[in-house]
N, C-alpha and C. Protein backbone atom coordinates (compact mmCIF):
# COMPACT_ATOMS: atom_id res chain seq x y z
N UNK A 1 0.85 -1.16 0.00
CA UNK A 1 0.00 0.00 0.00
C UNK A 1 0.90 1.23 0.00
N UNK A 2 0.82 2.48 -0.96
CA UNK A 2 1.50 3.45 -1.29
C UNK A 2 1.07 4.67 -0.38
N UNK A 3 2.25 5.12 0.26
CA UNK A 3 1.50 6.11 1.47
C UNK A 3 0.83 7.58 0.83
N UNK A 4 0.22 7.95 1.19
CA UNK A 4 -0.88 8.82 0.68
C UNK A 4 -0.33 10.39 1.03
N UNK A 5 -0.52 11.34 0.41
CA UNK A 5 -0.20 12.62 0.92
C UNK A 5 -1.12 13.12 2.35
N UNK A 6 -0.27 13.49 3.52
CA UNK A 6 -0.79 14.03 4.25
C UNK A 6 -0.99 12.74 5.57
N UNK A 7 -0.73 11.53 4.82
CA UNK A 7 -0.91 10.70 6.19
C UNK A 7 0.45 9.78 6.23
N UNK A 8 0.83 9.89 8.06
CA UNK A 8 1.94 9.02 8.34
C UNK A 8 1.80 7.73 8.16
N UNK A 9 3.00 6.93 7.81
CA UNK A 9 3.26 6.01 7.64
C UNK A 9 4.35 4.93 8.72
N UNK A 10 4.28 3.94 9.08
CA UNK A 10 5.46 3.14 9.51
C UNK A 10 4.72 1.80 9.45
N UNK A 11 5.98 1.02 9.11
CA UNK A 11 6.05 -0.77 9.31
C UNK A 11 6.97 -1.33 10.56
N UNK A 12 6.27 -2.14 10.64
CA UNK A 12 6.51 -2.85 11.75
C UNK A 12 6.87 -4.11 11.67
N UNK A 13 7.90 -5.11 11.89
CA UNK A 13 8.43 -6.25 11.70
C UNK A 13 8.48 -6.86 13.17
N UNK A 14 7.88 -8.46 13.51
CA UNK A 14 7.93 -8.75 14.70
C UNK A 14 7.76 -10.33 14.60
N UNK A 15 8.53 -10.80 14.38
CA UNK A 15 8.75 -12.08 14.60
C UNK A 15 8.24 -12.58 13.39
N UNK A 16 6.99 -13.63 12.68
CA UNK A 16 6.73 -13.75 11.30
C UNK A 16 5.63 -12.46 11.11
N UNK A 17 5.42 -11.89 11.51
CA UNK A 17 4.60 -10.63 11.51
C UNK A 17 5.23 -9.47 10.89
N UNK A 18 4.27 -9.00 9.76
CA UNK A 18 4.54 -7.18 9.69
C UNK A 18 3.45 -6.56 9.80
N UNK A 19 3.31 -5.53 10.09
CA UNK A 19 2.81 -4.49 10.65
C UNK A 19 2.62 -3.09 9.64
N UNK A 20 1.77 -2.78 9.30
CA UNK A 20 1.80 -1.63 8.35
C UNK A 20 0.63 -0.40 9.06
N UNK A 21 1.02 0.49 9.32
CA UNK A 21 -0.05 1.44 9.89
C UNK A 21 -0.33 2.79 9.64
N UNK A 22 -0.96 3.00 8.77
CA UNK A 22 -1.57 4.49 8.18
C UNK A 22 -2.06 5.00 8.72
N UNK A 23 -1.85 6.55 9.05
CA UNK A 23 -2.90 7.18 9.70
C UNK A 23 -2.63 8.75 9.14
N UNK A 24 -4.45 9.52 9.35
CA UNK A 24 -4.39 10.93 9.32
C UNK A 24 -5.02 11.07 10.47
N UNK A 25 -5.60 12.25 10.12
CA UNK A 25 -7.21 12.58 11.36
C UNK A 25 -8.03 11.91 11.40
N UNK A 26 -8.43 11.40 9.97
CA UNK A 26 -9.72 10.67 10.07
C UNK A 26 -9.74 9.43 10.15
N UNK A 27 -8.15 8.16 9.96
CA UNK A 27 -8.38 6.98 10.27
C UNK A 27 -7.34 6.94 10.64
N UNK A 28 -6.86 5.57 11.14
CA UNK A 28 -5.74 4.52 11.26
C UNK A 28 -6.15 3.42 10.63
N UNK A 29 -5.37 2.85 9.33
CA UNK A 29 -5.09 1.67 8.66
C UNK A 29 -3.99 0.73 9.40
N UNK A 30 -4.66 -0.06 9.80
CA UNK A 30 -3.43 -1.25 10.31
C UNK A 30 -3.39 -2.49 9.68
N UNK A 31 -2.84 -2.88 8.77
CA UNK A 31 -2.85 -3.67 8.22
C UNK A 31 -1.60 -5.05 8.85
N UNK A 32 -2.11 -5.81 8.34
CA UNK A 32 -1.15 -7.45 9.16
C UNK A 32 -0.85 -8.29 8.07
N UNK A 33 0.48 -9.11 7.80
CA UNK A 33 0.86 -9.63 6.75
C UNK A 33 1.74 -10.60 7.87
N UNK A 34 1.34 -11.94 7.37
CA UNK A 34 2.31 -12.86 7.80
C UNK A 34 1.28 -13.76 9.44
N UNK A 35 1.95 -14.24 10.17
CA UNK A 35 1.52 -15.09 11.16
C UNK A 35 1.43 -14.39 12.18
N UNK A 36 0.21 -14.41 12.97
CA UNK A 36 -0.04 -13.28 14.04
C UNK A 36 -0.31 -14.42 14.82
N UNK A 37 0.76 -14.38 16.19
CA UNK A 37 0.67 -15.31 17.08
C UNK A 37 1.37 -14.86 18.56
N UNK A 38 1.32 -15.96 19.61
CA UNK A 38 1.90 -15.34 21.11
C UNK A 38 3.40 -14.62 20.52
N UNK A 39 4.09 -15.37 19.50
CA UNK A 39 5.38 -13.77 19.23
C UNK A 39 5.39 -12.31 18.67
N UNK A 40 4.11 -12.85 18.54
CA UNK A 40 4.01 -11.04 17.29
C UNK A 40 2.99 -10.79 18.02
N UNK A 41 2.52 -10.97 19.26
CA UNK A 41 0.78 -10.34 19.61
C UNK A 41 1.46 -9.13 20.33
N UNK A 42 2.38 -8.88 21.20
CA UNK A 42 2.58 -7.65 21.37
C UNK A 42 2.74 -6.48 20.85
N UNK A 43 3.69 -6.57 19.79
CA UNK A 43 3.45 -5.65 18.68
C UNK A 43 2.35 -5.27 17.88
N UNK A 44 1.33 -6.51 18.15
CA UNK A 44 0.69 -5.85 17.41
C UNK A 44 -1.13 -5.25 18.37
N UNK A 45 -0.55 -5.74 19.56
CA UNK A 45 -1.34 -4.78 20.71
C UNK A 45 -1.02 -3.30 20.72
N UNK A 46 0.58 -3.21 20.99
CA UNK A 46 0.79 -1.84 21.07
C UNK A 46 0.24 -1.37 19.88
N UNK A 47 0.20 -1.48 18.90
CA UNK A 47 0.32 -1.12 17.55
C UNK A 47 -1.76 -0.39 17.69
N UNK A 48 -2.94 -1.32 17.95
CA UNK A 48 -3.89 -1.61 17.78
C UNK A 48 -4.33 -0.29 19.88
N UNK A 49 -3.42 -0.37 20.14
CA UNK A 49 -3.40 1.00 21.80
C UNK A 49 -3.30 2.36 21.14
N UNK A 50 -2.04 2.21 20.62
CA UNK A 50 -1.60 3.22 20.23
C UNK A 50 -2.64 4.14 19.20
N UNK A 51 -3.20 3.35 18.13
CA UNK A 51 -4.37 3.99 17.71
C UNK A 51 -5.57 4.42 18.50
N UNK A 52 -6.24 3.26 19.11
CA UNK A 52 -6.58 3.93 20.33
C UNK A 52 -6.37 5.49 21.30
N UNK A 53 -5.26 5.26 21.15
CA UNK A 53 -4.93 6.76 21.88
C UNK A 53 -5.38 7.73 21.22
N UNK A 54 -4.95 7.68 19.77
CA UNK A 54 -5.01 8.73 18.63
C UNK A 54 -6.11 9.13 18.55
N UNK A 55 -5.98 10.92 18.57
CA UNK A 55 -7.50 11.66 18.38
C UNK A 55 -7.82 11.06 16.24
N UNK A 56 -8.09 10.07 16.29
CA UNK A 56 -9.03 9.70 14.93
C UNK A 56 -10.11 8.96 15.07
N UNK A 57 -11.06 9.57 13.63
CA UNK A 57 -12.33 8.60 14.05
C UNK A 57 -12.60 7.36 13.98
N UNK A 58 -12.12 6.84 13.42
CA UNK A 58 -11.88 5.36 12.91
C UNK A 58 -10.84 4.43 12.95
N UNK A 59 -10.82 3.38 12.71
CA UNK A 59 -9.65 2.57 13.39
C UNK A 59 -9.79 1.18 12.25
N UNK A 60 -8.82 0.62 11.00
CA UNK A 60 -9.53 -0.50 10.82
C UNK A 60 -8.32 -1.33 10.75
N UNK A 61 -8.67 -2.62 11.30
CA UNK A 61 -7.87 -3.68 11.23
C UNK A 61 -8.02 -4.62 9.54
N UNK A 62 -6.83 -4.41 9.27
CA UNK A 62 -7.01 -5.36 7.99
C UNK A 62 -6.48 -6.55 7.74
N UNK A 63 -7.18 -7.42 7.96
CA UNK A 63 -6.61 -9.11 8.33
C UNK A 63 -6.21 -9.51 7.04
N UNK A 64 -6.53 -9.31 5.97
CA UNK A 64 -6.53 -9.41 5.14
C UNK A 64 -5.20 -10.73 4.30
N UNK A 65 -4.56 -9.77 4.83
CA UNK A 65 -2.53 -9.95 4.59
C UNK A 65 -2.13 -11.36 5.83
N UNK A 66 -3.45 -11.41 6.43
CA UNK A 66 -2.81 -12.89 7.78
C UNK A 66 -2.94 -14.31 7.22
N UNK A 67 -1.86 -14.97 7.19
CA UNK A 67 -1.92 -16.25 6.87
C UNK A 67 -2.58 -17.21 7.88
N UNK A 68 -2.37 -16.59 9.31
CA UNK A 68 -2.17 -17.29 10.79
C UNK A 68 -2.58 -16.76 11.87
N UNK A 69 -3.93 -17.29 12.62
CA UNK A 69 -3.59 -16.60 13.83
C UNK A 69 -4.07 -17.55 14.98
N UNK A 70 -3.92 -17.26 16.29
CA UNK A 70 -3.74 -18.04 17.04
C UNK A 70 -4.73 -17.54 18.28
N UNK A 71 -4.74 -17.83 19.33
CA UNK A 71 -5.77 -17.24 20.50
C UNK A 71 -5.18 -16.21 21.15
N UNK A 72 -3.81 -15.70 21.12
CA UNK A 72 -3.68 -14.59 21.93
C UNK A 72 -3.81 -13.29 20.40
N UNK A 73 -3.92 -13.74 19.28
CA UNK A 73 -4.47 -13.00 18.17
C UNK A 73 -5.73 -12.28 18.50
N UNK A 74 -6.82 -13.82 18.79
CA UNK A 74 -8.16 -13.19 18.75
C UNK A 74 -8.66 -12.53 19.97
N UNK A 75 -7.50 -12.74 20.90
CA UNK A 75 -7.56 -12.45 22.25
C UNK A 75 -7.46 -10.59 22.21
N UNK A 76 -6.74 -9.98 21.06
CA UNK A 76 -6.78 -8.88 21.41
C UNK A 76 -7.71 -8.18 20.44
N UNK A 77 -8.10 -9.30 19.14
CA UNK A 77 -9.55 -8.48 18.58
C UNK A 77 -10.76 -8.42 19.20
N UNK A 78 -10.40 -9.32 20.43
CA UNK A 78 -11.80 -9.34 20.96
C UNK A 78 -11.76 -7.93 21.84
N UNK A 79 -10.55 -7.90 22.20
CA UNK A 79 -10.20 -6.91 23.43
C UNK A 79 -10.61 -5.01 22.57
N UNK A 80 -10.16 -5.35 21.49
CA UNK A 80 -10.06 -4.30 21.31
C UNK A 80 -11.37 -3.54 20.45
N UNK A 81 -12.38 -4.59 20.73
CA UNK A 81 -13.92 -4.32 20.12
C UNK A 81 -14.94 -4.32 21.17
N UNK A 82 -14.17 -4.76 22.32
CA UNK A 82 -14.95 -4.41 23.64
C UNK A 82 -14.58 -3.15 23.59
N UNK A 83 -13.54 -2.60 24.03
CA UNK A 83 -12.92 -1.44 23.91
C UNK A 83 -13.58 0.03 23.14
N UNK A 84 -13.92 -0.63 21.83
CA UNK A 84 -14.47 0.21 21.06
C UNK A 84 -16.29 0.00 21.40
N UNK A 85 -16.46 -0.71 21.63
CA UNK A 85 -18.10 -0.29 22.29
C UNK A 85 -18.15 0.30 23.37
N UNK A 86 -17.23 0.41 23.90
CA UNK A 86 -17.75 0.88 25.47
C UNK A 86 -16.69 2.60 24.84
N UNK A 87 -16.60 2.84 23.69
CA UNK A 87 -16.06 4.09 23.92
C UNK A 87 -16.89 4.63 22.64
N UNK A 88 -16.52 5.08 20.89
CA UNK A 88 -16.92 5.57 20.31
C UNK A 88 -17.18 4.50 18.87
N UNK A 89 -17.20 3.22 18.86
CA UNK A 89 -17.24 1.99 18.09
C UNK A 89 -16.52 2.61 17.04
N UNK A 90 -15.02 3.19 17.13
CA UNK A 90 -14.28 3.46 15.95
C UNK A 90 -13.88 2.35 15.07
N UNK A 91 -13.45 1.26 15.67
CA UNK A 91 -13.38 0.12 15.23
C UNK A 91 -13.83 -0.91 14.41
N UNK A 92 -13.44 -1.42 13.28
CA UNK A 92 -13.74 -2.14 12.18
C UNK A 92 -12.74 -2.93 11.64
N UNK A 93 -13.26 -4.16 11.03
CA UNK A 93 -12.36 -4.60 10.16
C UNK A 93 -12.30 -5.29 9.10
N UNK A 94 -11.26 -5.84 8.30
CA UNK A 94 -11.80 -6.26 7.59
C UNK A 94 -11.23 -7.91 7.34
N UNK A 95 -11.92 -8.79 6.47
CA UNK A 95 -11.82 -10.33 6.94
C UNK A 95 -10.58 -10.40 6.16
N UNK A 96 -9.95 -11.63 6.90
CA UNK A 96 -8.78 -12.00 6.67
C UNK A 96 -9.07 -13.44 5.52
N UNK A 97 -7.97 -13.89 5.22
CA UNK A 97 -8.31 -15.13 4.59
C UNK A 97 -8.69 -16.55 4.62
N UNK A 98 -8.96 -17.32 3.62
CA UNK A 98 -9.90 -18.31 4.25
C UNK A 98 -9.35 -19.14 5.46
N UNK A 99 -8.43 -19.38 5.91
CA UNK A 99 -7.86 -20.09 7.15
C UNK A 99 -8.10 -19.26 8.08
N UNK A 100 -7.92 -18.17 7.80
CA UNK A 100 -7.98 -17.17 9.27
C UNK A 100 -9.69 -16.96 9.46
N UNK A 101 -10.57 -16.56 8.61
CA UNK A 101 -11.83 -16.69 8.83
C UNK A 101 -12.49 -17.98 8.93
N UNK A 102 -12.02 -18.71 8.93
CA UNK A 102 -12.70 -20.52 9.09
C UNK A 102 -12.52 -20.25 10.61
N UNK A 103 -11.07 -19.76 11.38
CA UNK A 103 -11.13 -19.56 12.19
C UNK A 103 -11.72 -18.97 13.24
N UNK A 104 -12.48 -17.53 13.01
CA UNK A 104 -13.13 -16.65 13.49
C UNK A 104 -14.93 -17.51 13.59
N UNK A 105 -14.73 -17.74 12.35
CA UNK A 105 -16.49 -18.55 12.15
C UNK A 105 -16.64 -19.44 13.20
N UNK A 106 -15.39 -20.54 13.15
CA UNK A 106 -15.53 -21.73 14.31
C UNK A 106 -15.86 -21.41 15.77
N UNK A 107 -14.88 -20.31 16.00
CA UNK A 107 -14.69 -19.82 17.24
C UNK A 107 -16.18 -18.81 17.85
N UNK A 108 -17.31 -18.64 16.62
CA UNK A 108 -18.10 -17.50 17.13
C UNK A 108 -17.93 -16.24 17.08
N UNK A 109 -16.58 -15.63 16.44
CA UNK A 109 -16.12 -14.44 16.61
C UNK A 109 -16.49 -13.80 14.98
N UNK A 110 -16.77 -14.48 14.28
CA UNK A 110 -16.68 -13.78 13.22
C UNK A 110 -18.39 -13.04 12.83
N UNK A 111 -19.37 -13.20 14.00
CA UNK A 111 -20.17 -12.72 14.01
C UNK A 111 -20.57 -11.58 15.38
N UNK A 112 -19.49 -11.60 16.13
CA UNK A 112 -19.28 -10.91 17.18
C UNK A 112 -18.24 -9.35 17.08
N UNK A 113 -17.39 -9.68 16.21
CA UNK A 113 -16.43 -8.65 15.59
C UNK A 113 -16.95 -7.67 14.76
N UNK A 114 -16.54 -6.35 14.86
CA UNK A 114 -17.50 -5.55 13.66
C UNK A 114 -16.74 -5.22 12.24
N UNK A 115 -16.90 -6.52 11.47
CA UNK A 115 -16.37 -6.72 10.15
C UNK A 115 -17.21 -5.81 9.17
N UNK A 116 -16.48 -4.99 8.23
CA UNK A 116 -17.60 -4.35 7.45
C UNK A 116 -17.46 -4.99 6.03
N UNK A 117 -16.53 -5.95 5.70
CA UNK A 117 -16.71 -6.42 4.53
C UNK A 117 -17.31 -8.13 4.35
């Protein structure tokens, strides 16, 4: 993804994990590429806070790019959509691929998460 005029950019590398995160005023793009698991879940907590913090309206997670994820994965999408109901539901995302959403479906989460695609 080609960074856009007017909004920051940085990547993030963390074990089989990268990390890509766009932001202006009006969103944060976080996008995930590679295996999101107990080695890469911190990075990509801070990563998923840190927006949080940010005065923007929106927030979207893009699973898209995940080959892999594991329970301390869904452990912080869950966390971080509680999070967003109990504050301004900035939060969205979008589905990852078919292994990773077989996953979400099995688990109940993929109707609990606020996926917009």
């Amino acid at each position: 993804m080609a960074a856009v005029a007017g909004r920051d950019s940085s990547f993030i590398e963390a074990e089989e994990l990268a990390i890509r995160v766009e932001s202006d005023a009006d969103a944060t793009i976080i996008s995930l590429y590679g295996e999101l698991d107990l080695a890469s879940a911190k990075a990509f907590e801070t990563a998923v806070r840190h927006a949080e913090g940010a005065d923007t309206n929106s927030i979207l997670l893009d699973l898209s790019g995940l080959d892999f994820i594991d329970s301390s994965g869904l452990a912080i999408l869950v966390r971080a959509a509680i999070r967003s109901r109990q504050d301004s539901n900035r939060l969205a995302l979008l589905r990852g691929r078919d292994q990773v959403q077989r996953l979400l479906e099995v688990t109940g989460l993929a109707e609990e998460l606020p996926f917009i695609d």
